[in-house]
Each structure stands twice: as C-alpha cells, then as structure tokens.
C-alpha atoms as a PDB file:
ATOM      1  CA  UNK A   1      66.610 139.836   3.449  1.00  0.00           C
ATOM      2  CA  UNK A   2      69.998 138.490   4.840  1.00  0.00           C
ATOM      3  CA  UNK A   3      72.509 137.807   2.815  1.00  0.00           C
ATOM      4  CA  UNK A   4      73.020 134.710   3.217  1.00  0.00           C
ATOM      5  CA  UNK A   5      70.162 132.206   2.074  1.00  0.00           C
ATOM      6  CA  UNK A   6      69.152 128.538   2.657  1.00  0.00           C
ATOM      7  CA  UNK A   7      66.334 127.267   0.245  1.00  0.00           C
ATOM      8  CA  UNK A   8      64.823 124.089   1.418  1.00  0.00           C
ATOM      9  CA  UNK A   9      61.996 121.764  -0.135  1.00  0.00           C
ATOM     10  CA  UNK A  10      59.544 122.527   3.181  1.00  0.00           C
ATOM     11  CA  UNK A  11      59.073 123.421   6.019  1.00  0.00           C
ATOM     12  CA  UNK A  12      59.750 120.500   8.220  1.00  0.00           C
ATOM     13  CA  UNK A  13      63.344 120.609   6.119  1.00  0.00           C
ATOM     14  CA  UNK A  14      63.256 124.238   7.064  1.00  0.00           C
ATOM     15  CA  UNK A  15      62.253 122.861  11.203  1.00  0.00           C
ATOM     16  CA  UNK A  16      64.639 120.143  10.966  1.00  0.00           C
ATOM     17  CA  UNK A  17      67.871 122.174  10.096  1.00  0.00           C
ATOM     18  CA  UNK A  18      67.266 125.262  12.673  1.00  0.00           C
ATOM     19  CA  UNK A  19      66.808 122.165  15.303  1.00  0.00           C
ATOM     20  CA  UNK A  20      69.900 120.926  14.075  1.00  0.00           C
ATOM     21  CA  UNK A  21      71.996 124.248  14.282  1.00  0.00           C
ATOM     22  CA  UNK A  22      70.653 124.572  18.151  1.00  0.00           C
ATOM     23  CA  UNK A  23      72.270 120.969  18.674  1.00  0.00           C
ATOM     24  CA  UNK A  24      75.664 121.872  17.573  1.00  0.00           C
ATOM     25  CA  UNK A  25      75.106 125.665  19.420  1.00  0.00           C
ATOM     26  CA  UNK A  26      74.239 127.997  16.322  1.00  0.00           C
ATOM     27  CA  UNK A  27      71.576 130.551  15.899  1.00  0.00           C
ATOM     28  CA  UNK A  28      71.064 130.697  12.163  1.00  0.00           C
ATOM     29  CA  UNK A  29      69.476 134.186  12.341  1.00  0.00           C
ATOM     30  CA  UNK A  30      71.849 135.414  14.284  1.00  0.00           C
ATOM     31  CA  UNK A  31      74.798 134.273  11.800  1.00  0.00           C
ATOM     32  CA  UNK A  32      72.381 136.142   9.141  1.00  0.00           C
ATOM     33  CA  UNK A  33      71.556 133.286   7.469  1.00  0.00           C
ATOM     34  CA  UNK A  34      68.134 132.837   6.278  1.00  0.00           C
ATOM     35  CA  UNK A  35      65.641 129.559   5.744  1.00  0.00           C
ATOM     36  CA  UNK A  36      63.531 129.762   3.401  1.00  0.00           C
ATOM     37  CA  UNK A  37      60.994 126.957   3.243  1.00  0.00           C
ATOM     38  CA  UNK A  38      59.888 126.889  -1.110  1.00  0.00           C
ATOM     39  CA  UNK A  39      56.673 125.237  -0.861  1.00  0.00           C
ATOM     40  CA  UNK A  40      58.252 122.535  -2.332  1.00  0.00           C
ATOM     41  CA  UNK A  41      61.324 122.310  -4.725  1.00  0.00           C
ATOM     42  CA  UNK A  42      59.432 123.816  -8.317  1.00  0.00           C
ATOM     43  CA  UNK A  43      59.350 127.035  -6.490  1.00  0.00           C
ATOM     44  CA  UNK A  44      63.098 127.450  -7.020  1.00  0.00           C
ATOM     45  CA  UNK A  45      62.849 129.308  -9.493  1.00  0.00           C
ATOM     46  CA  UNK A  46      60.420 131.636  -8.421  1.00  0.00           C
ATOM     47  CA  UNK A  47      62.830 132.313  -5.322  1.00  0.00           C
ATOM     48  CA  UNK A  48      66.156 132.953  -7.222  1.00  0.00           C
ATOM     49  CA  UNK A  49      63.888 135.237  -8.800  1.00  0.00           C
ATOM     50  CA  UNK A  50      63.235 137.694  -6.198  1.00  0.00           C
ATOM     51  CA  UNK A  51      66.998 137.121  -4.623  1.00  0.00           C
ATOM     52  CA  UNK A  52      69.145 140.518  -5.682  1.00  0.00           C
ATOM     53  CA  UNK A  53      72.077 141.140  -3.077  1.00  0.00           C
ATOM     54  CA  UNK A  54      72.535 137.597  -1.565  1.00  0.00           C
ATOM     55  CA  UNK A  55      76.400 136.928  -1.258  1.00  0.00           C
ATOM     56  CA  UNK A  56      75.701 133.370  -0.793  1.00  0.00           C
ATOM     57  CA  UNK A  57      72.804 131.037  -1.399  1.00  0.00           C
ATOM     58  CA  UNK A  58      72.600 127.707  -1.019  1.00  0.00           C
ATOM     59  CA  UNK A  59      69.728 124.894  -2.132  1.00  0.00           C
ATOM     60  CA  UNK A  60      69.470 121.907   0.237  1.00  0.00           C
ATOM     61  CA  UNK A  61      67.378 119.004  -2.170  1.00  0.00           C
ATOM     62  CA  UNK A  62      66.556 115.019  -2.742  1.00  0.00           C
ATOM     63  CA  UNK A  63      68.016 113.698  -5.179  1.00  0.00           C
ATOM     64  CA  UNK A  64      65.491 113.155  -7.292  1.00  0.00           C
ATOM     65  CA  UNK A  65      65.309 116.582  -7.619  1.00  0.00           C
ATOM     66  CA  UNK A  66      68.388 117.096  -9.277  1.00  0.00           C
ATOM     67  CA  UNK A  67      67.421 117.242 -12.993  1.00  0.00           C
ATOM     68  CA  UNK A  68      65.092 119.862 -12.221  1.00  0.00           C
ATOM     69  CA  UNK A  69      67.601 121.854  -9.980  1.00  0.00           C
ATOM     70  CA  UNK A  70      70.022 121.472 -12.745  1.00  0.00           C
ATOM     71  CA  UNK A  71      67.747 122.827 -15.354  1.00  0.00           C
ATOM     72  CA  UNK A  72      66.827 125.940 -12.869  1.00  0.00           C
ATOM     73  CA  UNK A  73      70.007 126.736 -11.977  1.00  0.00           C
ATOM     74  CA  UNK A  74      70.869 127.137 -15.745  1.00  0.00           C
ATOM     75  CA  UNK A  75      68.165 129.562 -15.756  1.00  0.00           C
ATOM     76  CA  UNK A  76      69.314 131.534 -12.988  1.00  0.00           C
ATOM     77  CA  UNK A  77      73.416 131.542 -13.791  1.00  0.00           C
ATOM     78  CA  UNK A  78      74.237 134.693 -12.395  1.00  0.00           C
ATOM     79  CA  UNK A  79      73.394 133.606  -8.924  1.00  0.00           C
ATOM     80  CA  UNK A  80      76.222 132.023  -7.309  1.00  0.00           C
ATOM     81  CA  UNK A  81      74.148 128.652  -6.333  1.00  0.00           C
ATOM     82  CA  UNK A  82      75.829 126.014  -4.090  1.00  0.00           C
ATOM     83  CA  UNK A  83      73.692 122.537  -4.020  1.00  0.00           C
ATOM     84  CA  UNK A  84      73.404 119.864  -1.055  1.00  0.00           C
ATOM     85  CA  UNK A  85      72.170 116.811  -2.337  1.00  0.00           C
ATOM     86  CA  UNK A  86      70.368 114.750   0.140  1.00  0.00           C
ATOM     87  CA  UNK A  87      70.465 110.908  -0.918  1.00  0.00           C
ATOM     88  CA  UNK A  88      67.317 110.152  -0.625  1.00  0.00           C
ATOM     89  CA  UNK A  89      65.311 112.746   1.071  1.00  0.00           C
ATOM     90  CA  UNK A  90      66.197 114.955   4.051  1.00  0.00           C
ATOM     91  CA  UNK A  91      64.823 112.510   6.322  1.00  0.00           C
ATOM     92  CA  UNK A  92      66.860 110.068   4.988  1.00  0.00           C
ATOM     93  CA  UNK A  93      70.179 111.617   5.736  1.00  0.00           C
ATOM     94  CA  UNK A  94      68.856 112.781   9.118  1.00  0.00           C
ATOM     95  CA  UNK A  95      68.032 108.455  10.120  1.00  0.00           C
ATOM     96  CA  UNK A  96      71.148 107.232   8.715  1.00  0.00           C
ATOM     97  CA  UNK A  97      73.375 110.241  11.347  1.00  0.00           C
ATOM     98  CA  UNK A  98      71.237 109.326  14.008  1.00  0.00           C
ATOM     99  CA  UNK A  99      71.086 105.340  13.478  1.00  0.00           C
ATOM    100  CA  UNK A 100      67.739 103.607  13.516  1.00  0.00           C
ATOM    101  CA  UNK A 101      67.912 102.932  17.271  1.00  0.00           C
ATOM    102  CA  UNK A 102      68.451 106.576  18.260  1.00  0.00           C
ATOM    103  CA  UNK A 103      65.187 107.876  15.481  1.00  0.00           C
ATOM    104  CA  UNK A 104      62.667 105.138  17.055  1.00  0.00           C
ATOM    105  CA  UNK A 105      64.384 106.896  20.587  1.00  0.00           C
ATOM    106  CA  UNK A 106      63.197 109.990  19.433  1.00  0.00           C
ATOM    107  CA  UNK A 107      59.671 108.985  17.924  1.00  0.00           C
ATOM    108  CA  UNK A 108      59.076 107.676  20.788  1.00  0.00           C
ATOM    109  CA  UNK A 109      59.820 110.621  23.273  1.00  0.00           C
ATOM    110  CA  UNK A 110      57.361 112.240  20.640  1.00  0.00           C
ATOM    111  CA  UNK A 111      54.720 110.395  21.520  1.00  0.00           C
ATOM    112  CA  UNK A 112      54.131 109.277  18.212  1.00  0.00           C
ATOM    113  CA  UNK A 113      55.682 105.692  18.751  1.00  0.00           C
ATOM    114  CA  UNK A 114      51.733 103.983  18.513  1.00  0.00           C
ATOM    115  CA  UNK A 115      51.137 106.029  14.911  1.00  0.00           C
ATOM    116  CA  UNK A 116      54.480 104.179  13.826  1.00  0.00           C
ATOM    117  CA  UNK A 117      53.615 100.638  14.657  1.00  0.00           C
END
C-alpha cells in the first residue's frame, strides 16, 4: 500500500478528487498517494485498522460526520490522522468552487440536464 493515504466517504468522492488532481496536472498514483473509497464513513475504523506503515493519512468527510470521526480517531491515536471537513458534503464544496452556472454547464455536457429538471 503507498504510503500516503486518502480515505474518502465513496466512491464518487474517491472519482471526484482523482478528476480534480488531472485538472490542476497531478497523477495521484504517481505521487504515491492512495484513494481509498470506505464504503461509506463507519468503515473508518475498519481502515485505520489494517493501515501499518502509512507516513501520512488523511480523511476527507461531511460534516456531519464529525462526531463520529472524532470518536474514531480517539480509537485509533497512534495514527497520525489529518481531517478535511467538507461543509456540507463533498458535492457541496465542489458547487460552491465551480459556481452554480458553471455545475448546470457541466450537467448539462453530461447529458443529464433532462434528469435535473
């Protein structure tokens, strides 16, 4: 496993930050940094669990998550555990960096404009 390690809620988290880190001209693999996708956030702990030898790990979340992340994290102290908070959800924080005008842009070049409305 690389030794670095990004734990996200899912996998379109997990879809949405590679695509990001193509935009702005970085191969996450290739920087050894590793995505994992939990299955959703209660499977935190079950991932610290099986981490030995990563120098860094980091756990993107919502916010409503927190109290839960908080109370794993206690659990797992002697992993080094940096936390991004997303306000609301991922999805949230990726609309309000885009704007509202440039998401319906993309929905639209989706195909997925009529599903919307």
């Amino acid at each position: 496993m690389p030794r670095r390690l990004l734990l996200v809620e899912g996998e379109s988290d997990e879809v949405a930050l590679r695509a990001l880190a193509r935009r702005c001209g970085s191969d996450l693999s290739s920087l050894g940094v590793a995505v994992v996708a939990m299955g959703g956030v209660t499977n935190l702990g079950r991932h610290l669990g099986t981490v030995s030898d990563a120098e860094l790990i980091a756990v993107l979340h919502d916010a409503r998550e927190t109290p839960y992340v908080e109370r794993t994290l206690a659990r797992h102290q002697a992993i080094p555990t940096a936390r991004f908070v997303c306000d609301l959800d991922l999805e949230d924080e990726l609309i309000r960096s885009l704007g509202v005008p440039r998401v319906v842009e993309v929905i639209d070049s989706a195909g997925d404009m009529a599903a919307w409305r």
